[in-house]
N, C-alpha and C. Protein backbone atom coordinates (compact mmCIF):
# COMPACT_ATOMS: atom_id res chain seq x y z
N UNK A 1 -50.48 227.74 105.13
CA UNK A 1 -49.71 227.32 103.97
C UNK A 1 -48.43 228.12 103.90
N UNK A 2 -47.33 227.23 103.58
CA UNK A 2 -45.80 228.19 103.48
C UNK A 2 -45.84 229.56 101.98
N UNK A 3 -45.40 229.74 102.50
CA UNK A 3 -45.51 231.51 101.44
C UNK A 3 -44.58 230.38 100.11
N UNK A 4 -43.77 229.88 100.27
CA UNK A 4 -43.16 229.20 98.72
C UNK A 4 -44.36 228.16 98.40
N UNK A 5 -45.29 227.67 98.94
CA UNK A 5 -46.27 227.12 98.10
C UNK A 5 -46.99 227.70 97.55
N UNK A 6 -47.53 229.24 98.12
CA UNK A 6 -48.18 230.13 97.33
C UNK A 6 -47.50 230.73 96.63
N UNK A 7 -46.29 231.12 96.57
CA UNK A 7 -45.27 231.50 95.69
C UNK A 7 -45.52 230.57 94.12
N UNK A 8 -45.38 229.25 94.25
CA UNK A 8 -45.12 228.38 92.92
C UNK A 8 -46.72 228.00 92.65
N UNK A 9 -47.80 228.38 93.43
CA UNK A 9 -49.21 228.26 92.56
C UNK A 9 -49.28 229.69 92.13
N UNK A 10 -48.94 230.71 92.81
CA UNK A 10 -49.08 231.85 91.55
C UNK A 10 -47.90 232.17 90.43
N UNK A 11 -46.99 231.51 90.45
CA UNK A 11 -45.89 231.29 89.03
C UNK A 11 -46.86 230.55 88.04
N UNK A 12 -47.46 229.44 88.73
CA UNK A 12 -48.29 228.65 88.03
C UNK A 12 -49.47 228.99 87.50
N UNK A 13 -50.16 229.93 87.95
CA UNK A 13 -51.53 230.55 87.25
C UNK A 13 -51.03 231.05 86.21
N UNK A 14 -50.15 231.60 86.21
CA UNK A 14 -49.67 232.49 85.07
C UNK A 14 -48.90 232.08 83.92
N UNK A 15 -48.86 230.41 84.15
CA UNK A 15 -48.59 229.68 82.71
C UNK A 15 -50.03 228.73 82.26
N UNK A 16 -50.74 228.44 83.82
CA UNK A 16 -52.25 227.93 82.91
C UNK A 16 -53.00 228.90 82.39
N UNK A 17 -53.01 230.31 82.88
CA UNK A 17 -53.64 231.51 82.07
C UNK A 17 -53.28 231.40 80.46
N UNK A 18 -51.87 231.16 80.36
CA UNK A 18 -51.06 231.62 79.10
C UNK A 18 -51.49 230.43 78.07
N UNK A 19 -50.84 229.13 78.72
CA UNK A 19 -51.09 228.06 77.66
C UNK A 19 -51.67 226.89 77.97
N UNK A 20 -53.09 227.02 78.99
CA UNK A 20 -53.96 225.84 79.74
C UNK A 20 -52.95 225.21 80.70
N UNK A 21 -53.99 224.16 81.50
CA UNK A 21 -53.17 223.71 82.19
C UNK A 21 -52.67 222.41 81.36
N UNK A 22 -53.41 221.82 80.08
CA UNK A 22 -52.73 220.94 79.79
C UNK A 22 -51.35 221.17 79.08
N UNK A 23 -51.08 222.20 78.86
CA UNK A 23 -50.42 222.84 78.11
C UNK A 23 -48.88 223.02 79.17
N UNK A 24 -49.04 222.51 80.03
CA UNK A 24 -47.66 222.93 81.20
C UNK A 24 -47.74 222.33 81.74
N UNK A 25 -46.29 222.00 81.85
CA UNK A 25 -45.71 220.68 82.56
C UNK A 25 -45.19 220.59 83.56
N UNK A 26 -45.31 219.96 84.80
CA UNK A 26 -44.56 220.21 86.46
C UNK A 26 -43.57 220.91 85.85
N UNK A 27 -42.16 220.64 84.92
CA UNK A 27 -41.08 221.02 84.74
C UNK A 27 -41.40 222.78 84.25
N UNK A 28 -41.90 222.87 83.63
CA UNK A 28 -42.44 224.56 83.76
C UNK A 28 -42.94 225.03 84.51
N UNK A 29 -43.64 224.49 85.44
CA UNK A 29 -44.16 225.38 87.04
C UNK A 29 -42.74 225.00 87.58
N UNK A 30 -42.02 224.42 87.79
CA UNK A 30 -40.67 224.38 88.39
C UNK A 30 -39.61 225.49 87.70
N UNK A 31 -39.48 225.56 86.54
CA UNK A 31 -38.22 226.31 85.91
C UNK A 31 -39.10 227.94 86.00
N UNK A 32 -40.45 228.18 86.24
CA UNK A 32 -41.20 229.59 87.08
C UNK A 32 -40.91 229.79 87.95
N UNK A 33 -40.73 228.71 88.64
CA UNK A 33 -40.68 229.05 90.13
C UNK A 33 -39.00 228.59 90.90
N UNK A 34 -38.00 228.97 90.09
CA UNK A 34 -36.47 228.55 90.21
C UNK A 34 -36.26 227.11 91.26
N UNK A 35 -37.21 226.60 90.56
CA UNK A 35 -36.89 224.95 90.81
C UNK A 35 -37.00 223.76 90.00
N UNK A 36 -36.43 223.06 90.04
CA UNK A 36 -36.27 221.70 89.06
C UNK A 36 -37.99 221.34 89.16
N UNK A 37 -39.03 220.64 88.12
CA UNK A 37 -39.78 220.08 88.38
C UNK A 37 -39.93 219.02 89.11
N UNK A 38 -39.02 218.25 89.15
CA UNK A 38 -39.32 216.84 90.39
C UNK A 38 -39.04 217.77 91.86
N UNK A 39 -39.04 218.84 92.20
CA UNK A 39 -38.97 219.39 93.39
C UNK A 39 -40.55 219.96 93.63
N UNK A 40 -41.04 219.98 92.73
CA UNK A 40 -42.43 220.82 92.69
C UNK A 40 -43.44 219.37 93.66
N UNK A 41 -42.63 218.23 93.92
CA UNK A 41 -43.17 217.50 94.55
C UNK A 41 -42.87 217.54 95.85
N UNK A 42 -42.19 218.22 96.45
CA UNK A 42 -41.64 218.56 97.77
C UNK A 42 -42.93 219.25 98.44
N UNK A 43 -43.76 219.72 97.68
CA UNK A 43 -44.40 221.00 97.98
C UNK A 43 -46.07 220.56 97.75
N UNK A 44 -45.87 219.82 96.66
CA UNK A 44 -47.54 219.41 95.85
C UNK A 44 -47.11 218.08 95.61
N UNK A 45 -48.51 217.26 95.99
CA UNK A 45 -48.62 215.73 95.65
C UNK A 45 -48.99 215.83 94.20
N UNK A 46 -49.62 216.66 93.32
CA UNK A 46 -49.37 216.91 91.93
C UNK A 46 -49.70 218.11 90.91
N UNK A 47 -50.00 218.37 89.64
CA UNK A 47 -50.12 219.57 89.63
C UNK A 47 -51.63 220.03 89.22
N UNK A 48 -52.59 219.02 89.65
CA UNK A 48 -54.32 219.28 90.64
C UNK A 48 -53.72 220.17 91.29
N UNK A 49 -53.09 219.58 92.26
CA UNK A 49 -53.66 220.07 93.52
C UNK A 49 -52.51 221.74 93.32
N UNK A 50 -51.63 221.99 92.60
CA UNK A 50 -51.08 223.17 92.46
C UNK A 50 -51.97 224.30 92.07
N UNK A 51 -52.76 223.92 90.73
CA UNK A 51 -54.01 224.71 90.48
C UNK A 51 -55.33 224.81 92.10
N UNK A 52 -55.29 223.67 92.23
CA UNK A 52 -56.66 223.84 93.47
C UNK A 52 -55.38 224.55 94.65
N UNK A 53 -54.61 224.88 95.04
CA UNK A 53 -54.45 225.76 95.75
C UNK A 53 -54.20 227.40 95.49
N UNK A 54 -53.84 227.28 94.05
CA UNK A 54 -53.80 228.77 93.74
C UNK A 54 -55.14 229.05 93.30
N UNK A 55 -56.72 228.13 93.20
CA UNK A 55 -57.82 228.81 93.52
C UNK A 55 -58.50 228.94 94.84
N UNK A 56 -57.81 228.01 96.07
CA UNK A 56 -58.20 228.16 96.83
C UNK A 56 -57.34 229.68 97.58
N UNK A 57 -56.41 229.33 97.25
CA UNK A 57 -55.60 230.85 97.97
C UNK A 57 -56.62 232.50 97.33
N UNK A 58 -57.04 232.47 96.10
CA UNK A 58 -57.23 233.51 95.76
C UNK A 58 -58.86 233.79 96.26
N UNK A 59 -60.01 232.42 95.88
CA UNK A 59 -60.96 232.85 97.12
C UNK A 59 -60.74 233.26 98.13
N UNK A 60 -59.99 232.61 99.22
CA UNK A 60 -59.73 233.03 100.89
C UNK A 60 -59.51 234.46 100.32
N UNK A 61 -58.55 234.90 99.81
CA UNK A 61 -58.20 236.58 99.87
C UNK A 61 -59.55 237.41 99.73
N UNK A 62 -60.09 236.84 98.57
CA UNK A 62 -61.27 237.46 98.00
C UNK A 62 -62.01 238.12 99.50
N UNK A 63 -62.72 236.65 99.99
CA UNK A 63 -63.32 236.83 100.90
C UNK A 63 -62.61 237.43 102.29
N UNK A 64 -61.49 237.08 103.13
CA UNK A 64 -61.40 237.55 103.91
C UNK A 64 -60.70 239.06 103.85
N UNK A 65 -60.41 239.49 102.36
CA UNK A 65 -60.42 241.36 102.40
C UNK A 65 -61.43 241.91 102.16
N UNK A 66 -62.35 241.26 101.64
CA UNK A 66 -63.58 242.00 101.13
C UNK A 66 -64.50 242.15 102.64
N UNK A 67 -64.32 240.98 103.49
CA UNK A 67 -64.89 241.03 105.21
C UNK A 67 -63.82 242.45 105.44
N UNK A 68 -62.90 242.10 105.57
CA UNK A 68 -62.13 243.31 106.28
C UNK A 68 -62.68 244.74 105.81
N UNK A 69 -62.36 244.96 104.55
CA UNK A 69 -62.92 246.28 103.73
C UNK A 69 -64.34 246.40 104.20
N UNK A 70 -65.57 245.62 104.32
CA UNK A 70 -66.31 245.79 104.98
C UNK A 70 -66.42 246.52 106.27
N UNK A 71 -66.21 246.18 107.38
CA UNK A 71 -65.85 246.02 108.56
C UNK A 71 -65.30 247.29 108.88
N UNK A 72 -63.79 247.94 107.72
CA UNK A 72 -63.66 249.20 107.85
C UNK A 72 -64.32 250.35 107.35
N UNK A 73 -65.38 250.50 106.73
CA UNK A 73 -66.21 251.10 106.22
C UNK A 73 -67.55 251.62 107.82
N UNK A 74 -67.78 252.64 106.91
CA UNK A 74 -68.81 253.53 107.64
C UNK A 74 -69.96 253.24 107.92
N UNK A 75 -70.55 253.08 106.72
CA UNK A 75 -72.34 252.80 106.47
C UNK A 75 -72.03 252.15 105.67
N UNK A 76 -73.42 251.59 104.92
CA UNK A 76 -73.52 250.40 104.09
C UNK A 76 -73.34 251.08 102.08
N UNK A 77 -72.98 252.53 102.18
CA UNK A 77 -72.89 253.11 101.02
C UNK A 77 -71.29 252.76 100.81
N UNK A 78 -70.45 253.42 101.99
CA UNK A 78 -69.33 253.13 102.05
C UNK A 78 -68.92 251.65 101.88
N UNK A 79 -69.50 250.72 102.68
CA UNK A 79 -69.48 248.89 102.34
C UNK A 79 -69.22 248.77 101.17
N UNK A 80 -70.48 249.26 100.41
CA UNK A 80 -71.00 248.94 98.92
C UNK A 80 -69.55 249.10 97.98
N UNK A 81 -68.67 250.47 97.81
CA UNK A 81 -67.87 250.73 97.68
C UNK A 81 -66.93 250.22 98.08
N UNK A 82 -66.45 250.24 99.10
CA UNK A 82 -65.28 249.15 99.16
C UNK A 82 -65.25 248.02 98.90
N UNK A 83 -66.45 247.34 98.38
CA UNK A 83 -66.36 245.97 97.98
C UNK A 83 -66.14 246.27 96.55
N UNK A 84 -67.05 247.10 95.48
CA UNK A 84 -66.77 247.19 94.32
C UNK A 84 -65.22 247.84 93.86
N UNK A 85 -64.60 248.59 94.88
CA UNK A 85 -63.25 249.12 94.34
C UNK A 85 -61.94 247.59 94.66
N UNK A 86 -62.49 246.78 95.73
CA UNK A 86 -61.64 245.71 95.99
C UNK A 86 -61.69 244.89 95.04
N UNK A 87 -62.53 244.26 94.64
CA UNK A 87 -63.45 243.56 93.43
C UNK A 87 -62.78 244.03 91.85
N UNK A 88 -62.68 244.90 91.57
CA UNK A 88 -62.18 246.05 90.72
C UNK A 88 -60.16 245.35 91.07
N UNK A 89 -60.07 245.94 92.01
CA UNK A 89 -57.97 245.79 92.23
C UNK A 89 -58.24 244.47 91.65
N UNK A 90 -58.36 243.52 92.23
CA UNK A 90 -58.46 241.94 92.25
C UNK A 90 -58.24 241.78 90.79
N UNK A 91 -59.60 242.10 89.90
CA UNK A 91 -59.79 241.85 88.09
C UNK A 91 -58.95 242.10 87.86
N UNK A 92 -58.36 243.83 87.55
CA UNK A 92 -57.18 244.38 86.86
C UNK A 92 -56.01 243.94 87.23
N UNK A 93 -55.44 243.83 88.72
CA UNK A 93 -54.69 242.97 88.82
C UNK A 93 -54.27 241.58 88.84
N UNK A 94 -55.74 241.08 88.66
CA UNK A 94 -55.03 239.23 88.64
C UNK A 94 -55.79 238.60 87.47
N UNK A 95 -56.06 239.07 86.25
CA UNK A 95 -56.73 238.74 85.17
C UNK A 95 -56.27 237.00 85.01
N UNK A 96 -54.78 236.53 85.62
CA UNK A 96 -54.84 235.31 85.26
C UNK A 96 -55.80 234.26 85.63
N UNK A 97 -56.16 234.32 87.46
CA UNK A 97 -57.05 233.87 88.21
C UNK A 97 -58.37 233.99 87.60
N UNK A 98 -58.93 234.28 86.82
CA UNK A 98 -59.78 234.67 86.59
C UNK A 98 -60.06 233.72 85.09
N UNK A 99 -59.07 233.37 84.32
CA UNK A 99 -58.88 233.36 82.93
C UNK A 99 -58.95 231.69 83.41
N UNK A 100 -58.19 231.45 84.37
CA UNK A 100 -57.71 229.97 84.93
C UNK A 100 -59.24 229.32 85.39
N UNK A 101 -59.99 230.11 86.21
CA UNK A 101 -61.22 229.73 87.10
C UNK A 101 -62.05 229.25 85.86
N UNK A 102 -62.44 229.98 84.70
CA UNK A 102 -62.70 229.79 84.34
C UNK A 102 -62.72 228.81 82.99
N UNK A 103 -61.91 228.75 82.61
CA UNK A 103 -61.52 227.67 81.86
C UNK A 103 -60.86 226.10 82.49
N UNK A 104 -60.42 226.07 83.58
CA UNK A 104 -59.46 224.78 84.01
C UNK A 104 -60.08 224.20 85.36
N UNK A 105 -61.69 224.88 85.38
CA UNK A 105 -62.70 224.54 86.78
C UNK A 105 -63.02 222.90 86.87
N UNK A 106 -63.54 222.43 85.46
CA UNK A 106 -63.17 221.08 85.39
C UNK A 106 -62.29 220.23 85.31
N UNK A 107 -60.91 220.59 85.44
CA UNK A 107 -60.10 220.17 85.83
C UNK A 107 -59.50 219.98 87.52
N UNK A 108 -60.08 220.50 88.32
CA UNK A 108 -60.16 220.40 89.96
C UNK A 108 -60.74 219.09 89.92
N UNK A 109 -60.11 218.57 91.61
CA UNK A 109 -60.91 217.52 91.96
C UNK A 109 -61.85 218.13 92.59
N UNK A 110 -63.05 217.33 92.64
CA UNK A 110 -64.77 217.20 92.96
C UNK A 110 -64.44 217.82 94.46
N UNK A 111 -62.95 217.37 95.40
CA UNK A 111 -63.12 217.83 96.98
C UNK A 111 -63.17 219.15 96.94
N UNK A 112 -61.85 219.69 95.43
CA UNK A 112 -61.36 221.16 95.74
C UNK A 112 -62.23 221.92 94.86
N UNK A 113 -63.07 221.36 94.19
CA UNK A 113 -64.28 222.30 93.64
C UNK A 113 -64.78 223.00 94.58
N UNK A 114 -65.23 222.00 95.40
CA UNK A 114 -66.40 221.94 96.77
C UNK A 114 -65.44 223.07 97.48
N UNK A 115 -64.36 223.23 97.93
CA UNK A 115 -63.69 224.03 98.84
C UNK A 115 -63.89 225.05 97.87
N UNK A 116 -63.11 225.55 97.02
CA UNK A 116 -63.41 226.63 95.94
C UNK A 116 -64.63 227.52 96.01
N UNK A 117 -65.81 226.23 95.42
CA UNK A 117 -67.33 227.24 95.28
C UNK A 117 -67.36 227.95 97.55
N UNK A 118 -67.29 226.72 97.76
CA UNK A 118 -67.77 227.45 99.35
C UNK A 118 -67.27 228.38 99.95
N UNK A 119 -65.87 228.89 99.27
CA UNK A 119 -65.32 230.11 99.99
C UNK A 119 -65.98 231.16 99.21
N UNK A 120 -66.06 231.17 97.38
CA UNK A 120 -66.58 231.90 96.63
C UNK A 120 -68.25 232.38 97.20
N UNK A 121 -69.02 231.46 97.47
CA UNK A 121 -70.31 231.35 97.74
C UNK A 121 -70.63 232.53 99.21
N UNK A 122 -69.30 232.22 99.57
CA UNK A 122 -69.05 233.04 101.03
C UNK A 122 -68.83 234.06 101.02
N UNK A 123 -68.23 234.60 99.83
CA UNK A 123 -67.69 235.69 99.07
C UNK A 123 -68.80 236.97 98.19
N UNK A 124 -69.97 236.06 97.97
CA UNK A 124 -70.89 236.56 97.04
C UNK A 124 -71.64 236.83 98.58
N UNK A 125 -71.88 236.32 99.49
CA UNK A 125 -72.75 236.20 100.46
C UNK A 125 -72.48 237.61 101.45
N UNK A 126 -71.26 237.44 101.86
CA UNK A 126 -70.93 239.41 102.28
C UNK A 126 -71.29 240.53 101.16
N UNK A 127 -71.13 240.05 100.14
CA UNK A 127 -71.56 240.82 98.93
C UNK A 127 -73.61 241.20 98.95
N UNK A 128 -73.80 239.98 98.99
CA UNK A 128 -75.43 240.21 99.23
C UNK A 128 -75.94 240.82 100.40
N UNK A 129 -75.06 240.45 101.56
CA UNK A 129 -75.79 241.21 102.62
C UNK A 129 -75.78 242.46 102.53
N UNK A 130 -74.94 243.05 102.33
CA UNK A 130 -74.23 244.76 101.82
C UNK A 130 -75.51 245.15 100.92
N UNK A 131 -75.76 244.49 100.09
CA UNK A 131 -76.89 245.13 98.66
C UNK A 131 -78.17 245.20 99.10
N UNK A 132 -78.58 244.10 99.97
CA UNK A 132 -79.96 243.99 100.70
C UNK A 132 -80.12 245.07 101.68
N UNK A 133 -78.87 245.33 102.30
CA UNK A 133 -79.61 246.53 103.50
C UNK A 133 -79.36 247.95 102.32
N UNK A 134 -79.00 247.87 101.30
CA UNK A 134 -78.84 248.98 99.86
C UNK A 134 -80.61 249.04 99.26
N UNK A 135 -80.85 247.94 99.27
CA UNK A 135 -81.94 247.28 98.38
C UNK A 135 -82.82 246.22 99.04
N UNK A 136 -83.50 247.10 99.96
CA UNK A 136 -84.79 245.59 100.59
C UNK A 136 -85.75 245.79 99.70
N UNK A 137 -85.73 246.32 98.59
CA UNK A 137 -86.94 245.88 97.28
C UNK A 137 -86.01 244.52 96.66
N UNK A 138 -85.48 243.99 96.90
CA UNK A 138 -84.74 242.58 96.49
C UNK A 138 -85.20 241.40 97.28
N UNK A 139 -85.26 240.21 97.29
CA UNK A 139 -85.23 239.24 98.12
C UNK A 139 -83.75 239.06 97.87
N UNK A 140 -83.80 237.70 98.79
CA UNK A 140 -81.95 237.11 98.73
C UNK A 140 -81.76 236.55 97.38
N UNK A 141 -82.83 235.77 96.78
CA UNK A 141 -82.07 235.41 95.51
C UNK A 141 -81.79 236.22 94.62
N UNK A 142 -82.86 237.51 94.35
CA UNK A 142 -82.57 238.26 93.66
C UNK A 142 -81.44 239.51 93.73
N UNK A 143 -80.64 239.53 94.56
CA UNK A 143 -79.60 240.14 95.19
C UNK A 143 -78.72 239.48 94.94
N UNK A 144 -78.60 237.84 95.32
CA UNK A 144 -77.57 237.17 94.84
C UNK A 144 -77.43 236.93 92.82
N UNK A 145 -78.05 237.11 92.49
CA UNK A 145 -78.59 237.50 91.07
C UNK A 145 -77.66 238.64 90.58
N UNK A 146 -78.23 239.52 91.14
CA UNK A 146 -77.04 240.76 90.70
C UNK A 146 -76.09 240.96 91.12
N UNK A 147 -75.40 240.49 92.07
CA UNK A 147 -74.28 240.27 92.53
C UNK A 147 -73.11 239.15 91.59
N UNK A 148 -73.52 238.41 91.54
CA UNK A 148 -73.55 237.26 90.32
C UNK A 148 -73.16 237.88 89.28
N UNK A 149 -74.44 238.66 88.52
CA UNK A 149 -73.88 239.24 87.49
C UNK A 149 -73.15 240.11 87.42
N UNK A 150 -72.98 241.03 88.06
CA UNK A 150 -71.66 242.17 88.33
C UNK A 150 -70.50 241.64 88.38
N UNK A 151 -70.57 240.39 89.08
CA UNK A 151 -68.96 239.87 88.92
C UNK A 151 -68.90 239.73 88.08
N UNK A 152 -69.75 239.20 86.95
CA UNK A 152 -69.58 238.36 85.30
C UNK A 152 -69.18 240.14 84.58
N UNK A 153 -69.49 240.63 85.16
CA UNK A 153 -68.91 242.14 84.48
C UNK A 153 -67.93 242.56 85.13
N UNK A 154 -67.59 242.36 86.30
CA UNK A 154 -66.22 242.84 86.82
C UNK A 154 -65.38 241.66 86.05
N UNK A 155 -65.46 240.41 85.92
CA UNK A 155 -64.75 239.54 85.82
C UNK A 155 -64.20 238.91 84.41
N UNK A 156 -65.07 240.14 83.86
CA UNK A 156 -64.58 240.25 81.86
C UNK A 156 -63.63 241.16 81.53
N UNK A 157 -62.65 241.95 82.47
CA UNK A 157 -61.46 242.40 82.14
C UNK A 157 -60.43 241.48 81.65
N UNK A 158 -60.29 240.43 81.86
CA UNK A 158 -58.99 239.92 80.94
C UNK A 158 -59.66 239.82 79.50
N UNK A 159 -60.67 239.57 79.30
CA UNK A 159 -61.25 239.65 77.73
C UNK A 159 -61.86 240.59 77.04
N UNK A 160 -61.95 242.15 78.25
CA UNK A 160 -62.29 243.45 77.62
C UNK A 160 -61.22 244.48 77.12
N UNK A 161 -61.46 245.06 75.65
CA UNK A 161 -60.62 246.19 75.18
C UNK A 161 -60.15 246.83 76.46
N UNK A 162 -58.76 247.11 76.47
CA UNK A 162 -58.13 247.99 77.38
C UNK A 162 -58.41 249.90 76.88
N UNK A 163 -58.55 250.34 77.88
CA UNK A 163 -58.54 251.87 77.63
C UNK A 163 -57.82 252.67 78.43
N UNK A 164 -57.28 251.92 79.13
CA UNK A 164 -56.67 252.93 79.92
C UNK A 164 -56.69 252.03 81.92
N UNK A 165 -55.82 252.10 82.43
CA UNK A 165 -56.52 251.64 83.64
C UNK A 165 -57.54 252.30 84.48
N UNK A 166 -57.02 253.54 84.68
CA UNK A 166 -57.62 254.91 85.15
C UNK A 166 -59.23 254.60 84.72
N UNK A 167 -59.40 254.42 83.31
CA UNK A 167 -60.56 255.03 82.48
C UNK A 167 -61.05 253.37 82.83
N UNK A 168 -60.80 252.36 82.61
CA UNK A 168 -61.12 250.95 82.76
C UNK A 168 -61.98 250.89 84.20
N UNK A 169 -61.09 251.43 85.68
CA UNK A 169 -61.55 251.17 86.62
C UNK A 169 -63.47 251.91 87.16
N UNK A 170 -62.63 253.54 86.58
CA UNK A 170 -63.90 254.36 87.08
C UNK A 170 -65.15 253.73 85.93
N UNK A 171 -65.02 253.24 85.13
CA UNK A 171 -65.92 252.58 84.42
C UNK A 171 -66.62 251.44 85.11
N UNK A 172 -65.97 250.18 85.29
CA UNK A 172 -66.80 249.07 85.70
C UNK A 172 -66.73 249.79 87.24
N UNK A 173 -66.83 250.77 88.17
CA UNK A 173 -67.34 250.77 88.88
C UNK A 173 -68.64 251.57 88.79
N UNK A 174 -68.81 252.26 87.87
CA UNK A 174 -69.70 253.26 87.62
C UNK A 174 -70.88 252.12 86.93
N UNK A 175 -70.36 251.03 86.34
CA UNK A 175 -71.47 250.16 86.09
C UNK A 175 -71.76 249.35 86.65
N UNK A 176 -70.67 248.79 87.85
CA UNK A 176 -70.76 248.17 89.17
C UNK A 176 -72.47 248.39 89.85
N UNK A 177 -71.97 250.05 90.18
CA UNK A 177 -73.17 250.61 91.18
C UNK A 177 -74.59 250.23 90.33
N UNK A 178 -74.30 250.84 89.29
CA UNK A 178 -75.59 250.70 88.08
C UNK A 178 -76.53 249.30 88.36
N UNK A 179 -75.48 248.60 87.67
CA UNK A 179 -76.02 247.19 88.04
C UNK A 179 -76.84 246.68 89.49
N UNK A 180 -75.96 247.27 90.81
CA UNK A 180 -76.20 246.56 91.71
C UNK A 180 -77.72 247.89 92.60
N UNK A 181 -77.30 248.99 92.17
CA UNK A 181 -78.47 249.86 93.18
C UNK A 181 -79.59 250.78 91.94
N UNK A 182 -78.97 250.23 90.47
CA UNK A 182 -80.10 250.89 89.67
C UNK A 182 -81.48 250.65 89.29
């Protein structure tokens, strides 16, 4: 994908974060992204598919840094950690993605759902393998279980009291671990 299409779906998360997606009009993902709205068609057949690529762009990252951060890690303590501190950047820094996924999911088409959940699913799945060799008192569902839910706690920073970033991060990771090896 050209870096200006990912360029004008993340201008664009950050006005369906603000005021839905019904709420914004090609001509405002265009005047975000220093282009006329009838140009936003140069780029996107409409503005579906602008949202389904700025969730498909932000799974792929998810997953293929969270493989990488894996991969550079030591043992599976170290794994564990680099997935929860990546997991962690991601929330605090992209609270819109997050605000969007969740509220404007029924608004995707049924194809780019399907692409969406399967990179996500792929995403939770490096996540489970990491916890299981942490935790073989788990089966797989129950690993994917808490994995699951940790995100639903990593993934409540755009709607949790701020305290600080510093104090925000070492927190949900300290309840990260809790959750996932307590």
């Amino acid at each position: 994908m050209s870096e200006r299409r990912s360029e004008i779906a993340q201008r664009a998360v950050e006005l369906f974060a603000d005021r839905g997606f019904h709420g914004v009009s090609v001509a405002d993902v265009g005047a975000a992204s220093g282009i006329s709205g009838p140009a936003i068609y140069k780029h996107f057949r409409s503005k579906e598919a602008v949202l389904a690529q700025a969730l498909v762009d932000i799974s792929t990252e998810l997953l293929e840094t969270g493989r990488a951060r894996i991969d550079g890690a030591a043992d599976d303590d170290a794994r564990l950690e680099a997935l929860v501190e990546w997991h962690i950047d991601f929330a605090v820094a992209h609270p819109a993605y997050i605000v969007v996924q969740e509220r404007e999911w029924s608004t995707l088409e049924a194809a780019d759902r399907s692409r969406v959940r399967e990179l996500q699913l792929a995403y939770v799945d490096v996540w489970v393998d990491v916890v299981r060799r942490l935790r073989d008192d788990l089966s797989r569902a129950e690993a994917r279980a808490a994995v699951q839910a940790t995100f639903g706690l990593l993934n409540s920073t755009p709607h949790s009291a701020r305290i600080g970033e510093p104090s925000l991060r070492a927190l949900l990771a300290r309840m990260a671990h809790a959750a996932l090896l307590g």
